[in-house]
C-alpha atoms as a PDB file:
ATOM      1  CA  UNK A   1     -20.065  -3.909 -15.231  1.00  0.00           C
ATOM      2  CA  UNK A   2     -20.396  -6.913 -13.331  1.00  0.00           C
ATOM      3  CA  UNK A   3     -23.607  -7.172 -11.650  1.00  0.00           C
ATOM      4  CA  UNK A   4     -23.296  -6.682  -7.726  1.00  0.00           C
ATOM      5  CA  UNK A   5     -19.890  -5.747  -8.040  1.00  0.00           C
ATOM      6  CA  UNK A   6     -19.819  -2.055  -7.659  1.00  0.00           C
ATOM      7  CA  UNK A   7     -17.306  -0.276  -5.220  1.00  0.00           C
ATOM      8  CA  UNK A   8     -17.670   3.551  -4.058  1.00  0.00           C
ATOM      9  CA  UNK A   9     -14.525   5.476  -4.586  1.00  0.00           C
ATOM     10  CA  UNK A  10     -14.315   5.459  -0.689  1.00  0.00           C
ATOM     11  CA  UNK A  11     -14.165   1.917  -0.936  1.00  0.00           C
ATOM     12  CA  UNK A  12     -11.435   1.615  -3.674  1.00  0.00           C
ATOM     13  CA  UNK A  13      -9.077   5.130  -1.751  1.00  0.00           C
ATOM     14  CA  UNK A  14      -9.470   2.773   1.515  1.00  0.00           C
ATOM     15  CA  UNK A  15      -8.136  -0.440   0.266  1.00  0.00           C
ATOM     16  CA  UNK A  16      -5.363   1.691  -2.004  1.00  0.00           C
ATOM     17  CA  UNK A  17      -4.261   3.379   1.202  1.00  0.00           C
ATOM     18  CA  UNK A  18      -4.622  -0.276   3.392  1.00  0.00           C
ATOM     19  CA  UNK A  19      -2.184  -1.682   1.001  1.00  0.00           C
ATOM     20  CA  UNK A  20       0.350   0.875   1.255  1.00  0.00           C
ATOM     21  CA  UNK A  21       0.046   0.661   5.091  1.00  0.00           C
ATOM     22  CA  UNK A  22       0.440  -3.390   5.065  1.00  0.00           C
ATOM     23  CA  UNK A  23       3.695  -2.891   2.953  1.00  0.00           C
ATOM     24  CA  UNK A  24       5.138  -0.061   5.080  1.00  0.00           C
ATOM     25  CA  UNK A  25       4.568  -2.557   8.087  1.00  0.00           C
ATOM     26  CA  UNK A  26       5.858  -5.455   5.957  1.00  0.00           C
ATOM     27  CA  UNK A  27       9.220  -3.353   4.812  1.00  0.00           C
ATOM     28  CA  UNK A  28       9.403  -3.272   8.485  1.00  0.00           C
ATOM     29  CA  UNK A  29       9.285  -6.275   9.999  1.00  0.00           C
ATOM     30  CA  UNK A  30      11.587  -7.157   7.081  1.00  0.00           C
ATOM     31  CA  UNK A  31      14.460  -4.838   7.834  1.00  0.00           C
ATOM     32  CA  UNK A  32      13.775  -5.554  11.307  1.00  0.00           C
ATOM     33  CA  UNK A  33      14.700  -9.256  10.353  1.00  0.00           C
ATOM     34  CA  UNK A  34      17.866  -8.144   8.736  1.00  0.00           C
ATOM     35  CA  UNK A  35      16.111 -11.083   5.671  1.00  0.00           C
ATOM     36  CA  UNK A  36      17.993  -9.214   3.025  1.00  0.00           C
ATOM     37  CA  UNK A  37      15.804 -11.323   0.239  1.00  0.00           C
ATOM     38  CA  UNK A  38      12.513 -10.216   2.567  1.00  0.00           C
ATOM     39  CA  UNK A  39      13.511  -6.280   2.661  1.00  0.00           C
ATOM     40  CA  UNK A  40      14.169  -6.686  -1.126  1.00  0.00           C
ATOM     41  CA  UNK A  41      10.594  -8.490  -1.705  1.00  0.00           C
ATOM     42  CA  UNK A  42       8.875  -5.568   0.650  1.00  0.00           C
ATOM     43  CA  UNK A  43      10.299  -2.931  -0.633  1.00  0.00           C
ATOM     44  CA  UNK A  44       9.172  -4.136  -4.438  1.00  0.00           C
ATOM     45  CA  UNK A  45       5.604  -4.380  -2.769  1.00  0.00           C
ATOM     46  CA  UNK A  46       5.917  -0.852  -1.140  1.00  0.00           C
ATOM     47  CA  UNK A  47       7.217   0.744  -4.608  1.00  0.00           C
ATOM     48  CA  UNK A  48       4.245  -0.915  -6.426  1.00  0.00           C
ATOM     49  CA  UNK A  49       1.514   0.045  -3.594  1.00  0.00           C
ATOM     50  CA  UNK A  50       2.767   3.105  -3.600  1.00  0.00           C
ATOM     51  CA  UNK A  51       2.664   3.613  -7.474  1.00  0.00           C
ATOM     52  CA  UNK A  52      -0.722   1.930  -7.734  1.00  0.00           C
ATOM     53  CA  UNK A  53      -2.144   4.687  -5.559  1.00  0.00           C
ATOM     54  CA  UNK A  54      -0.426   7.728  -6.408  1.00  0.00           C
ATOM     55  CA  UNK A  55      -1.666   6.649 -10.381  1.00  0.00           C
ATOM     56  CA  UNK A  56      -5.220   7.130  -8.721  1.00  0.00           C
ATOM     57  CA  UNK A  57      -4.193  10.746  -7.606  1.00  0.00           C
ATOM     58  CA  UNK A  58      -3.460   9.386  -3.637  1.00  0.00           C
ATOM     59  CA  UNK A  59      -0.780  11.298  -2.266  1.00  0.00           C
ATOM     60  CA  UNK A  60       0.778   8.716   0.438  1.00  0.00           C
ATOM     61  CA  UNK A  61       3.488  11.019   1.037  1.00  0.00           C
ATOM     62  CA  UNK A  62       1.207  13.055   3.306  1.00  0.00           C
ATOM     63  CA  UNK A  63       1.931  12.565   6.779  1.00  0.00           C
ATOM     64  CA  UNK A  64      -0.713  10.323   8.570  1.00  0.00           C
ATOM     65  CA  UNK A  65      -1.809   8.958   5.055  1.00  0.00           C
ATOM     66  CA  UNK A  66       0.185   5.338   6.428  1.00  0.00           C
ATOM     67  CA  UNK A  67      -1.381   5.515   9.758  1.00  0.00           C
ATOM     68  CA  UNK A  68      -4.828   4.354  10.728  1.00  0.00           C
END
């Protein structure tokens, strides 16, 4: 491990679940845009957030789990 680099699994859930609420909001303002080339790039974002945390056993689908 790299010295002074340890994370608590707090730490790591927070910034899994931040990243899916960033592309939510992103996927948003995208569509809201009508930027079919944004939406597209958001919603690539969004899938991989969203796979990145549900590998980690997150379940974003819960309601709330996008909200602060």
């Amino acid at each position: 491990m790299i010295q002074g680099a340890e994370v608590g699994v707090g730490e790591v859930v927070e910034a899994l679940l931040g990243r899916v609420r960033a592309a939510r909001a992103g996927l948003e303002v995208a569509v809201a845009a009508e930027d079919p080339y944004a939406v597209a790039v958001a919603q690539d974002e969004l899938d991989d957030a969203v796979r990145l945390a549900r590998g980690y056993g997150l379940d974003v689908a819960v309601a709330g789990a996008d909200e602060e």
